[in-house]
PDB file of N, CA and C in Angstrom:
ATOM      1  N   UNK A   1       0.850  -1.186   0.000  1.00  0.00           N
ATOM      2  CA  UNK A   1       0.000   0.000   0.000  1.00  0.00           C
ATOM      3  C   UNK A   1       0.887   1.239   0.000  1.00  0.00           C
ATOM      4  N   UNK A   2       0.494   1.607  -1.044  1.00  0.00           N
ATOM      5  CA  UNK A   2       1.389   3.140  -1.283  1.00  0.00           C
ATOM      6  C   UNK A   2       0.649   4.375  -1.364  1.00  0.00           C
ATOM      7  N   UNK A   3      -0.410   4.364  -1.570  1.00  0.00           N
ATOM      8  CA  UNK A   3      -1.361   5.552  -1.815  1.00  0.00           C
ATOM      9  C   UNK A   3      -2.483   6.039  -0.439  1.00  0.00           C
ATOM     10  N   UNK A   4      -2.901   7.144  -0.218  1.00  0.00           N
ATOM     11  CA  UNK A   4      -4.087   7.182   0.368  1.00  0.00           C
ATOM     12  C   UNK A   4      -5.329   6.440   0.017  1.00  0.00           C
ATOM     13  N   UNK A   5      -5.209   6.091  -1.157  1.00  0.00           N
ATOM     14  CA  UNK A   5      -6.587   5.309  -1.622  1.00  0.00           C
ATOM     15  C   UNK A   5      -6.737   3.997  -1.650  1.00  0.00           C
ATOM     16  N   UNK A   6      -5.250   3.241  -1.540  1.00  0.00           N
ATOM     17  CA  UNK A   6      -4.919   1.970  -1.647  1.00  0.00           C
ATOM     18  C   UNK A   6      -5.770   1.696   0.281  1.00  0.00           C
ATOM     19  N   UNK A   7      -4.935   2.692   0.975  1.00  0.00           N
ATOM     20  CA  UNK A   7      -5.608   2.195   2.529  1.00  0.00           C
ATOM     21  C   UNK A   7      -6.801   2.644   2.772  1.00  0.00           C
ATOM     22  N   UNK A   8      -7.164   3.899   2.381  1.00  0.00           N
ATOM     23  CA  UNK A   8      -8.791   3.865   2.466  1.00  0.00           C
ATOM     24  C   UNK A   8      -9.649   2.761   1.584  1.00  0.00           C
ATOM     25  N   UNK A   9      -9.709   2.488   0.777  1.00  0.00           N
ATOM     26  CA  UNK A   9     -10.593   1.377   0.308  1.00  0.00           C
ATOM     27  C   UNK A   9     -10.311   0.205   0.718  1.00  0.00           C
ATOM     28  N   UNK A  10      -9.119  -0.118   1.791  1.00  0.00           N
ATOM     29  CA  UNK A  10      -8.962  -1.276   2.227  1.00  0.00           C
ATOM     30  C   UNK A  10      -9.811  -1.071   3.497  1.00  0.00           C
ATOM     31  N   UNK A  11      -9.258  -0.224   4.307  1.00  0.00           N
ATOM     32  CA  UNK A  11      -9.833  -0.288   5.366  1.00  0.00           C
ATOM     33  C   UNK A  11     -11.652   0.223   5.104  1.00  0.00           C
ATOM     34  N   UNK A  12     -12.191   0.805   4.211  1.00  0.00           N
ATOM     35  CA  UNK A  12     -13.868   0.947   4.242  1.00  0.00           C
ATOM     36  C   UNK A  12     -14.151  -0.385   3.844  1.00  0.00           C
ATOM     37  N   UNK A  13     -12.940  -1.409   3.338  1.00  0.00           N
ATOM     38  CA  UNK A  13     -13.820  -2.875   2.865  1.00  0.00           C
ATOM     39  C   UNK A  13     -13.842  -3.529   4.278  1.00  0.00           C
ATOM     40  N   UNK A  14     -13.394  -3.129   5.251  1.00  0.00           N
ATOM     41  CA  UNK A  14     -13.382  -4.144   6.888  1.00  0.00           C
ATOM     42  C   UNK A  14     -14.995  -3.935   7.112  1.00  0.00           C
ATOM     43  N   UNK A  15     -15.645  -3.304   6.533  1.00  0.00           N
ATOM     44  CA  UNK A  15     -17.034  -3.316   7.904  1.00  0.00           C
ATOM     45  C   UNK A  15     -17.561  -2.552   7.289  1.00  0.00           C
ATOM     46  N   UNK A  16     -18.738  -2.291   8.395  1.00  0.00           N
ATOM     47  CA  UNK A  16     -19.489  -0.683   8.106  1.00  0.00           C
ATOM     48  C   UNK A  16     -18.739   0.477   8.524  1.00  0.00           C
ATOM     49  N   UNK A  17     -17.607   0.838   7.785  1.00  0.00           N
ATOM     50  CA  UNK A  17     -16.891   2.612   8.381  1.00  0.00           C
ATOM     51  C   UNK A  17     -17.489   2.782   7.429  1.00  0.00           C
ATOM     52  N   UNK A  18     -16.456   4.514   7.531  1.00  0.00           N
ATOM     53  CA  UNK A  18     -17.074   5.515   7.049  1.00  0.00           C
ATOM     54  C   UNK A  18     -16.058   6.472   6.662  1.00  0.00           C
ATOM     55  N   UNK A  19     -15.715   7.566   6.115  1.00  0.00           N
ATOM     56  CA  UNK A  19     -14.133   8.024   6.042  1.00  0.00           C
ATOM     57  C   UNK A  19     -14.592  10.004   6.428  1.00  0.00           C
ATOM     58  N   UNK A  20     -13.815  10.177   7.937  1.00  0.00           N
ATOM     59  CA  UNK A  20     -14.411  11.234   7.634  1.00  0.00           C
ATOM     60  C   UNK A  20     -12.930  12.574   8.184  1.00  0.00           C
ATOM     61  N   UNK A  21     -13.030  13.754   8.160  1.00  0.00           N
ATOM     62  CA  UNK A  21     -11.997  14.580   7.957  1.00  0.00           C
ATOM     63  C   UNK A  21     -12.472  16.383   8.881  1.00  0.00           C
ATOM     64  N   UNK A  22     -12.202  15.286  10.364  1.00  0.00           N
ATOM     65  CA  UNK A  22     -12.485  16.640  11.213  1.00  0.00           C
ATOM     66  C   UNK A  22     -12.094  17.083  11.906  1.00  0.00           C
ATOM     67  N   UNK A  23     -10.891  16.904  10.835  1.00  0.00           N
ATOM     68  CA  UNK A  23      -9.057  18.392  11.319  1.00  0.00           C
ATOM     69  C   UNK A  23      -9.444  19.202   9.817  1.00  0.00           C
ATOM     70  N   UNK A  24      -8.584  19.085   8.721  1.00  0.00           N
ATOM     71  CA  UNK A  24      -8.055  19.461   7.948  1.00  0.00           C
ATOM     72  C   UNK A  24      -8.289  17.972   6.367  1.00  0.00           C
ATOM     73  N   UNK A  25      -8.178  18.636   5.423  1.00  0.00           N
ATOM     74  CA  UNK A  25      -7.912  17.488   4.253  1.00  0.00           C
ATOM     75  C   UNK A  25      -6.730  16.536   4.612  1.00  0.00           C
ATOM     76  N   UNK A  26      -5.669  16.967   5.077  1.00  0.00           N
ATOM     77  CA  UNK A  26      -4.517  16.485   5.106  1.00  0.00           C
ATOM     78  C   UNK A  26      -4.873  15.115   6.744  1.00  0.00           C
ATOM     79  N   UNK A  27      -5.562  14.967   6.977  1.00  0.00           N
ATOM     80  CA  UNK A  27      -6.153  13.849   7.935  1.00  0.00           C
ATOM     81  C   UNK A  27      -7.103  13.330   7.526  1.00  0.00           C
ATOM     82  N   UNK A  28      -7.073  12.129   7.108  1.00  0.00           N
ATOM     83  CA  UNK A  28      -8.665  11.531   7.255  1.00  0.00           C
ATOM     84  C   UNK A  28      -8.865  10.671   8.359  1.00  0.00           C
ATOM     85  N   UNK A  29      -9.639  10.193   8.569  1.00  0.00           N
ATOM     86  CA  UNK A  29      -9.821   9.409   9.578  1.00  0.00           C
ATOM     87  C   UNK A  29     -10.860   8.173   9.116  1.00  0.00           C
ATOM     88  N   UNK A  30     -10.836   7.039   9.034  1.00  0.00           N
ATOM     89  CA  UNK A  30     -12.203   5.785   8.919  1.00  0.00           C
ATOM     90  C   UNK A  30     -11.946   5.549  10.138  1.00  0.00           C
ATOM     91  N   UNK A  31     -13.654   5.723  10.359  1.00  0.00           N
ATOM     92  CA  UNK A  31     -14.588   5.323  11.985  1.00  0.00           C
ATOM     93  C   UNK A  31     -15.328   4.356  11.621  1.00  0.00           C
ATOM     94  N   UNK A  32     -15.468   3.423  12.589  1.00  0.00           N
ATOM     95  CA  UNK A  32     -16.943   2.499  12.473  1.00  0.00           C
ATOM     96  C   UNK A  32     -17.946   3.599  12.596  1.00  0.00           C
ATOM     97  N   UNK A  33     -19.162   2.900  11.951  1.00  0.00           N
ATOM     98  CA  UNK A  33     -20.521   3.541  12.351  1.00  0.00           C
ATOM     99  C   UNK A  33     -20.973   3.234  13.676  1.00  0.00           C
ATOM    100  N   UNK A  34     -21.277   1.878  14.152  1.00  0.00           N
ATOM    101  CA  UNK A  34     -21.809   1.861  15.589  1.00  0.00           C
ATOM    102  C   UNK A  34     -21.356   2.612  16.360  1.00  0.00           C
ATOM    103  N   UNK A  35     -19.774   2.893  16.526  1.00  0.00           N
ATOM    104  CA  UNK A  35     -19.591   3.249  18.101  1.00  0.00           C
ATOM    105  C   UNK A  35     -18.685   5.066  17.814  1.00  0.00           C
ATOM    106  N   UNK A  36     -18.618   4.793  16.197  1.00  0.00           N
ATOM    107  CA  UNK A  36     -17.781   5.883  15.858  1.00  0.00           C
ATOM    108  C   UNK A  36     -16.420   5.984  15.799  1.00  0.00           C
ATOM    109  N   UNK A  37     -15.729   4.721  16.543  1.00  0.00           N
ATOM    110  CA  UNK A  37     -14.401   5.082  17.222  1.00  0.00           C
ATOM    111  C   UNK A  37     -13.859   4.875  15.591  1.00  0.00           C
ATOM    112  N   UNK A  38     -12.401   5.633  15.863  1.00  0.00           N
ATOM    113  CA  UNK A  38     -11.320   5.475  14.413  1.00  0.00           C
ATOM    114  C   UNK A  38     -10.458   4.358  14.790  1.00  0.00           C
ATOM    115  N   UNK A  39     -10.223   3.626  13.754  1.00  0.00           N
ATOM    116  CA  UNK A  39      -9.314   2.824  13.771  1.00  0.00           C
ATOM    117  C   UNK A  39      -7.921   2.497  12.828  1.00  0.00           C
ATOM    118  N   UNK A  40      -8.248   4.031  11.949  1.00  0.00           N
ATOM    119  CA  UNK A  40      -6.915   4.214  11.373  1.00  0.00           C
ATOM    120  C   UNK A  40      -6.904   5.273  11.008  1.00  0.00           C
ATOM    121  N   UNK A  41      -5.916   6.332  11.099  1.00  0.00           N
ATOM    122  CA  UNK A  41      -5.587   8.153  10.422  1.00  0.00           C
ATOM    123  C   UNK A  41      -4.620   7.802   9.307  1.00  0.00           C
ATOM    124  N   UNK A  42      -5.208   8.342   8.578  1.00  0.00           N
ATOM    125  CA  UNK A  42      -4.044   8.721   7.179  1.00  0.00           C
ATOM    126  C   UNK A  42      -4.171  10.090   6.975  1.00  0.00           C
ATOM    127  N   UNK A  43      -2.920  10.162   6.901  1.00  0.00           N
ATOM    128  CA  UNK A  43      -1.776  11.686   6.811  1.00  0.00           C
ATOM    129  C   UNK A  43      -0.632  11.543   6.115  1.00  0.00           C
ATOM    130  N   UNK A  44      -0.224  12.672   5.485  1.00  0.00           N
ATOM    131  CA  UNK A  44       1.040  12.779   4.723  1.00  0.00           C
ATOM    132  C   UNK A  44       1.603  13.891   6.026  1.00  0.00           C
ATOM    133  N   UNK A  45       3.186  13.377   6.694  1.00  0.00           N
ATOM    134  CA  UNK A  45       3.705  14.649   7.319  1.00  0.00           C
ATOM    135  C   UNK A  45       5.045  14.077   6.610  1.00  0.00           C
ATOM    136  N   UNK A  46       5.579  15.511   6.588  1.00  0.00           N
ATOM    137  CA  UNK A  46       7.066  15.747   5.751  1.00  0.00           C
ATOM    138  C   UNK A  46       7.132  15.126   4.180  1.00  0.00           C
ATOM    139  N   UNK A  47       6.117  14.844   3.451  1.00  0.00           N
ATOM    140  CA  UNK A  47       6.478  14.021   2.051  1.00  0.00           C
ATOM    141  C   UNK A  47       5.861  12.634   2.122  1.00  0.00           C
ATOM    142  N   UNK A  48       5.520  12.198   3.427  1.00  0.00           N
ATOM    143  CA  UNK A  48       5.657  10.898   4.045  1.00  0.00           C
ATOM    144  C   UNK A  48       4.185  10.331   4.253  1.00  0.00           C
ATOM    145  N   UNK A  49       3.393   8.933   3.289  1.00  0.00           N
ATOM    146  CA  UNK A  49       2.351   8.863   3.824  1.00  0.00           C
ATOM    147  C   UNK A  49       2.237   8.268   5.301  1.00  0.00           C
ATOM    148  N   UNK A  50       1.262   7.988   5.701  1.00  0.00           N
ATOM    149  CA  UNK A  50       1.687   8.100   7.161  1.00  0.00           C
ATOM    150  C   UNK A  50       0.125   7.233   7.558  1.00  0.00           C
ATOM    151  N   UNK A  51      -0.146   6.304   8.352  1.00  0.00           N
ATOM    152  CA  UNK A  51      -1.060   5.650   9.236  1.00  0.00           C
ATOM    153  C   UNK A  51      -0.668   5.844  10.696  1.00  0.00           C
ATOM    154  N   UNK A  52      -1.768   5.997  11.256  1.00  0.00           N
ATOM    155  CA  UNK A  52      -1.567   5.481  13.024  1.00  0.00           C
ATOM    156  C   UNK A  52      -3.037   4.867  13.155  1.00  0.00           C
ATOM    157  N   UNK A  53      -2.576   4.217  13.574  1.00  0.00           N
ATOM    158  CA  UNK A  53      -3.437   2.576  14.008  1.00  0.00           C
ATOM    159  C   UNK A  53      -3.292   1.861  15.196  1.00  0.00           C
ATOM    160  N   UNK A  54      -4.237   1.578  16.080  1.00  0.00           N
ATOM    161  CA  UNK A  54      -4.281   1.138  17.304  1.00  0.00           C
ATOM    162  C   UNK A  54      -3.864  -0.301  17.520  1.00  0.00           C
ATOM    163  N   UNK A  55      -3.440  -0.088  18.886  1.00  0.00           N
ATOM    164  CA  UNK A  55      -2.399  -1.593  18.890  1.00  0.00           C
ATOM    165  C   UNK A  55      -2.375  -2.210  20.221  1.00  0.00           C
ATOM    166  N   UNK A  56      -2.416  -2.992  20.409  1.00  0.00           N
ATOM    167  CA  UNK A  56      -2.718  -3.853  21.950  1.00  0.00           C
ATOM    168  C   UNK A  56      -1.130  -3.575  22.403  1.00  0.00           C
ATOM    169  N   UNK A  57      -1.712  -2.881  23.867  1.00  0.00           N
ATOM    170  CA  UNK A  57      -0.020  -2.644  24.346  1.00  0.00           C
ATOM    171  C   UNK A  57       1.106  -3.440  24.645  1.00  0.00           C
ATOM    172  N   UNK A  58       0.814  -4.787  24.578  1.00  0.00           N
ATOM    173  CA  UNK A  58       1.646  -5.835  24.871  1.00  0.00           C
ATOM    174  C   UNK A  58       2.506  -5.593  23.184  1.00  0.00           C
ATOM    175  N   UNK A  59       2.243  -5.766  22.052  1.00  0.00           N
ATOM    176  CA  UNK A  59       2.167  -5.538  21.120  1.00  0.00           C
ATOM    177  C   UNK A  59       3.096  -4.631  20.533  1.00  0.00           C
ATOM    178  N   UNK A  60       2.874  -3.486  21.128  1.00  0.00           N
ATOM    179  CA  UNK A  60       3.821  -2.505  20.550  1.00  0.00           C
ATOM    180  C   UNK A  60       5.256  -2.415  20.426  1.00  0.00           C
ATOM    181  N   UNK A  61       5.863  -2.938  21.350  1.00  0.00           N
ATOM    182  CA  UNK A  61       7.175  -3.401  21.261  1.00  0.00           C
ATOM    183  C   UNK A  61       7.739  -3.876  20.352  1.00  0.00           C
ATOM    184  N   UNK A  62       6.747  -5.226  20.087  1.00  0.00           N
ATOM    185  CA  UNK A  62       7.362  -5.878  18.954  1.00  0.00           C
ATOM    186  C   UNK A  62       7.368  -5.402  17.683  1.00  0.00           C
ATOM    187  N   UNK A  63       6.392  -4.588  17.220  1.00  0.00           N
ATOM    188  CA  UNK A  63       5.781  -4.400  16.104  1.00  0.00           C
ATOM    189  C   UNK A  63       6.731  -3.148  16.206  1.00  0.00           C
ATOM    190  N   UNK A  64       7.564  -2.238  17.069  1.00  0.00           N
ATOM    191  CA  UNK A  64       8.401  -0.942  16.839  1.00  0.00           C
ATOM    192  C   UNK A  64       9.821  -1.801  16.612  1.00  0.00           C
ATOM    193  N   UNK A  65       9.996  -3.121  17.160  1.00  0.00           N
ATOM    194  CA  UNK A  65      11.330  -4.174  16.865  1.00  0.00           C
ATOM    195  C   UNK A  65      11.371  -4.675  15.802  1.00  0.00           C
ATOM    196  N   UNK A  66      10.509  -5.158  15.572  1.00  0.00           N
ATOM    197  CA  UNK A  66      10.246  -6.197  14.317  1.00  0.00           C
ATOM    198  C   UNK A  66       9.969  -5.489  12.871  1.00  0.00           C
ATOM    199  N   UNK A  67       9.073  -4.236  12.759  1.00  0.00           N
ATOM    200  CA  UNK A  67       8.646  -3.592  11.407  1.00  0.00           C
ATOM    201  C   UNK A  67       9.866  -2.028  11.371  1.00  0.00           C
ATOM    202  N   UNK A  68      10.472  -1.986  10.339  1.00  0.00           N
ATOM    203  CA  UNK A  68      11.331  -0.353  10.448  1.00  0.00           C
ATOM    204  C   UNK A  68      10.789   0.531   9.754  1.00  0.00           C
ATOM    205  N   UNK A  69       9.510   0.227   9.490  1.00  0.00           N
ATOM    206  CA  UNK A  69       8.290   0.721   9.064  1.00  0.00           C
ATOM    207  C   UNK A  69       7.574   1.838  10.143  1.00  0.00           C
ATOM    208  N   UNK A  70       7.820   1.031  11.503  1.00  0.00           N
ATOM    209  CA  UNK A  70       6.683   1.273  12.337  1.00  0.00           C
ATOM    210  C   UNK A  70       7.847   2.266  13.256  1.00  0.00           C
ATOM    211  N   UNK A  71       6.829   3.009  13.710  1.00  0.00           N
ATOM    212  CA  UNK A  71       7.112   4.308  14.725  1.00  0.00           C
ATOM    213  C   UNK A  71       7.013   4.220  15.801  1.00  0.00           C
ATOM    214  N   UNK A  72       7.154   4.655  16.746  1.00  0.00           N
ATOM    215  CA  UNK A  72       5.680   5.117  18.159  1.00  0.00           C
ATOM    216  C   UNK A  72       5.190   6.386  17.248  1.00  0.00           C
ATOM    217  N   UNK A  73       3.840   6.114  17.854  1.00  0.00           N
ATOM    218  CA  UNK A  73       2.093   7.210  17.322  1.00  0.00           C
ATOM    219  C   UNK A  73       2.723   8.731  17.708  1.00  0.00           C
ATOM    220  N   UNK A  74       2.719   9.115  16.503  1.00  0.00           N
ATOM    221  CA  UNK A  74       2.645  10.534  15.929  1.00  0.00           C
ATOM    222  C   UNK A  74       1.508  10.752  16.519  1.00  0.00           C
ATOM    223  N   UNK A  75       1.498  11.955  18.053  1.00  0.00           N
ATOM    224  CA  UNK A  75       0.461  12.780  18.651  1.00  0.00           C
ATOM    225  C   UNK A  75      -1.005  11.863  18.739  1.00  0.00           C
ATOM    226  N   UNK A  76      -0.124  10.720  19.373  1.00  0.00           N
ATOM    227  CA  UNK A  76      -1.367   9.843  19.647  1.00  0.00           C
ATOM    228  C   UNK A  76      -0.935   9.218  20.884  1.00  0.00           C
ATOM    229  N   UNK A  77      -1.303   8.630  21.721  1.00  0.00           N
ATOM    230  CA  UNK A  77      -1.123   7.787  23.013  1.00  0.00           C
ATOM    231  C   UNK A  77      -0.093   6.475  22.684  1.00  0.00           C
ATOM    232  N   UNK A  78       1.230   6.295  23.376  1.00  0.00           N
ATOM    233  CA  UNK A  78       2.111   5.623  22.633  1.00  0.00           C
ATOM    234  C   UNK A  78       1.801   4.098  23.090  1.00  0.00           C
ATOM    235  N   UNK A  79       0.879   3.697  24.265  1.00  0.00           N
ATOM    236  CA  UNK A  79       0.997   3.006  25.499  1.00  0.00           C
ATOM    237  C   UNK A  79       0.052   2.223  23.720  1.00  0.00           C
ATOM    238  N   UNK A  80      -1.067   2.654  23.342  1.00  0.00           N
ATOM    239  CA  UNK A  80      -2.157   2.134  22.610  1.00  0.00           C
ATOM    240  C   UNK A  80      -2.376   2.047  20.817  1.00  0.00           C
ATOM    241  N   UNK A  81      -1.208   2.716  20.424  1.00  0.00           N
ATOM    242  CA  UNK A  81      -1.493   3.536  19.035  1.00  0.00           C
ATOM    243  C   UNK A  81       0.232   3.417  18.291  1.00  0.00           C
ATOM    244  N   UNK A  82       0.394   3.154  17.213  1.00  0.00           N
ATOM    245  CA  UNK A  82       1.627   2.833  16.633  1.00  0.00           C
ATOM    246  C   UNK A  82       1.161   3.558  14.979  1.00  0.00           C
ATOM    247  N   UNK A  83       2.999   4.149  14.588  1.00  0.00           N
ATOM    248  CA  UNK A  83       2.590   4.782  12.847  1.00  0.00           C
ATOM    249  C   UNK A  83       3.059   3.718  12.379  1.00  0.00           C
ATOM    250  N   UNK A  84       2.931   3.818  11.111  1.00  0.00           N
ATOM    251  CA  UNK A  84       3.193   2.888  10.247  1.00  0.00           C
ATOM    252  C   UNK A  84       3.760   4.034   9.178  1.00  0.00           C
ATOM    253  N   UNK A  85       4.709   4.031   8.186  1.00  0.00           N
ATOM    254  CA  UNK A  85       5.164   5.228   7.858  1.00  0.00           C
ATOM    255  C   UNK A  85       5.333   4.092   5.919  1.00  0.00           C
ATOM    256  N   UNK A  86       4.518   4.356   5.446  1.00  0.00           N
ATOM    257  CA  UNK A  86       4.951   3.825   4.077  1.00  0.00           C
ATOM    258  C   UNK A  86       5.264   3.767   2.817  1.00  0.00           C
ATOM    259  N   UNK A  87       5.386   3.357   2.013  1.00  0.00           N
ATOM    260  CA  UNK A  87       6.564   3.812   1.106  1.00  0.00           C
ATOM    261  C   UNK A  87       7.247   2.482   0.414  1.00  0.00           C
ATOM    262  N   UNK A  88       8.139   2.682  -0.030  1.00  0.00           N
ATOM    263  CA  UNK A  88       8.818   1.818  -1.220  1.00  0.00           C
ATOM    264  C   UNK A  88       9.262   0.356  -0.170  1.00  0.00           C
ATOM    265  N   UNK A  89       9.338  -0.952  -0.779  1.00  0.00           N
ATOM    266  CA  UNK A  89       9.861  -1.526   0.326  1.00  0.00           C
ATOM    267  C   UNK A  89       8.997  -2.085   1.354  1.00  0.00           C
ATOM    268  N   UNK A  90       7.559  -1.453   1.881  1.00  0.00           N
ATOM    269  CA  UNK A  90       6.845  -1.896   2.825  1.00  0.00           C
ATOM    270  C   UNK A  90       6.242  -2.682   2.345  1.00  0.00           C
ATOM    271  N   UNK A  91       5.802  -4.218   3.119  1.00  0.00           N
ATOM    272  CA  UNK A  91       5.295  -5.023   2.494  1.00  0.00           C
ATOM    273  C   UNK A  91       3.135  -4.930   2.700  1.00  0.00           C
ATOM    274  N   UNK A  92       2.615  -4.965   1.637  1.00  0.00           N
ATOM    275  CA  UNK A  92       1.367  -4.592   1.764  1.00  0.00           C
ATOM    276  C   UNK A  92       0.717  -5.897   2.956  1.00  0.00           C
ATOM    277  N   UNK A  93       0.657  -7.249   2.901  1.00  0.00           N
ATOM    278  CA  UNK A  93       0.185  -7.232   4.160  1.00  0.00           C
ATOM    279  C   UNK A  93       0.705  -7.386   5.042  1.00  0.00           C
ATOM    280  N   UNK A  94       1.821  -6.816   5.751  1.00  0.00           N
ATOM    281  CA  UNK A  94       2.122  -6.163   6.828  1.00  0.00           C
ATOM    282  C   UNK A  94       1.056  -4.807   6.950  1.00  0.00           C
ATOM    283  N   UNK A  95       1.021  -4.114   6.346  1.00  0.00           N
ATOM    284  CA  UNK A  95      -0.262  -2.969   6.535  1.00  0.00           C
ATOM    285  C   UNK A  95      -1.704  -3.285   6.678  1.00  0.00           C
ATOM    286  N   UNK A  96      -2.444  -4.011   5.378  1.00  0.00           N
ATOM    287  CA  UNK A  96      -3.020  -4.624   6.143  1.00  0.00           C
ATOM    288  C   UNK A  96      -3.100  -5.770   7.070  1.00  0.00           C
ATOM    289  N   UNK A  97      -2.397  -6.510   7.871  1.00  0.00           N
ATOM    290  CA  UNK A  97      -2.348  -6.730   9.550  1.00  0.00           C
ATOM    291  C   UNK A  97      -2.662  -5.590  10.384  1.00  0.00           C
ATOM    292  N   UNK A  98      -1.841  -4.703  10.306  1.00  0.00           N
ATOM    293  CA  UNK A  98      -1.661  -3.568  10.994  1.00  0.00           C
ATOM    294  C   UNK A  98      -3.450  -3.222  11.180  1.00  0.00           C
ATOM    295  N   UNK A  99      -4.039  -2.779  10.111  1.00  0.00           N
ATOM    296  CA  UNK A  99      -5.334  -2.015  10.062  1.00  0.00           C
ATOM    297  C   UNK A  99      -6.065  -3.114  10.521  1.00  0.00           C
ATOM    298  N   UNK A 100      -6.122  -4.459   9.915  1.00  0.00           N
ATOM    299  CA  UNK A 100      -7.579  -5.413  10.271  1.00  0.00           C
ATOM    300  C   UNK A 100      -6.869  -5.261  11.994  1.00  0.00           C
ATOM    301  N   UNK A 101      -6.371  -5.246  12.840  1.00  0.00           N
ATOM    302  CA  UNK A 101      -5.846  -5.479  14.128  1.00  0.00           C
ATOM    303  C   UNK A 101      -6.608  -3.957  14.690  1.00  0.00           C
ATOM    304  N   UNK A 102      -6.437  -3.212  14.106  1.00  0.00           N
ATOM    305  CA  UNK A 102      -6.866  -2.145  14.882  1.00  0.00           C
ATOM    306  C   UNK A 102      -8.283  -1.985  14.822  1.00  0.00           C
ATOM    307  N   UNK A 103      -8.846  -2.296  13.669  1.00  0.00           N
ATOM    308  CA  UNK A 103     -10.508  -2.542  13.370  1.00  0.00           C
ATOM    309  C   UNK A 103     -10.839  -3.623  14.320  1.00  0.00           C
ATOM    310  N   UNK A 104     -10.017  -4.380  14.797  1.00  0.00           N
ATOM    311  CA  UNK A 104     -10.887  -5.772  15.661  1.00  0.00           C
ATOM    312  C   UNK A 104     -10.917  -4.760  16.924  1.00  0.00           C
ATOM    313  N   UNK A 105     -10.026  -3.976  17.096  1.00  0.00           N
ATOM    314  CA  UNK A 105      -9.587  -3.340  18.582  1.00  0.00           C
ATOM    315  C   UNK A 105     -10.847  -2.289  18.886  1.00  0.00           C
ATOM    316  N   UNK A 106     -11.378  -1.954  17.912  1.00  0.00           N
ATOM    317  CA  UNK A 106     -12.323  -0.814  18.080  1.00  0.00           C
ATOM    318  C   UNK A 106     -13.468  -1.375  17.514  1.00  0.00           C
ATOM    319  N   UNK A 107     -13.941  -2.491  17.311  1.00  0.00           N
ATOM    320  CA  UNK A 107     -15.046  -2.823  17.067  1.00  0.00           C
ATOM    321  C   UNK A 107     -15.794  -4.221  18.368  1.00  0.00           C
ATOM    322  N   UNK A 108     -15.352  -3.913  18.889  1.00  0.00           N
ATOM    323  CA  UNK A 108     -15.709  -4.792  20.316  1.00  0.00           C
ATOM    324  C   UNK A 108     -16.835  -3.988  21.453  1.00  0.00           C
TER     325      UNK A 108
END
């Protein structure tokens, strides 16, 4: 996944979301409908497309060890929330893992 559109139409195919943008264009956000919550931001900062996606805190460790992809959450809670920063090289399902994981996390 290289595009904004490659992860938004992945992630609106998980469920009933919805894609909505209430910062700026440069954020979107897909929410479920039931409960509303987001379960993934796409942003471009510095050139860079950019996800943050929620993550079981046991979890995060590995996934900041294991992926050189992955960040700690850009202005998000680090304990719960991980970036994913992507680009040439990233393997697409490693991303989607990343997103279906955070959609299970917020749809409970």
């Amino acid at each position: 996944m290289k595009t904004r559109e490659e992860v938004l139409s992945f992630a609106l195919g998980l469920g009933d979301a919805y894609p909505d943008m209430p910062f700026d264009e440069n954020w979107q956000l897909v929410r479920l409908r039931k409960n509303k919550k987001t379960f993934v931001f796409i942003y471009d900062y510095k050139g860079e497309l950019r996800i943050n996606v929620k993550c079981l805190p046991e979890r995060v460790g590995m996934y900041l060890e294991g992926f050189d992809f992955v960040i700690p959450a850009y202005h998000m809670n680090k304990k719960h929330w991980i970036t994913a920063v992507l680009g040439e090289g990233v393997p697409p399902d490693a991303v989607k893992q990343l997103i279906e994981e955070s959609f299970e996390l917020v749809d409970r």
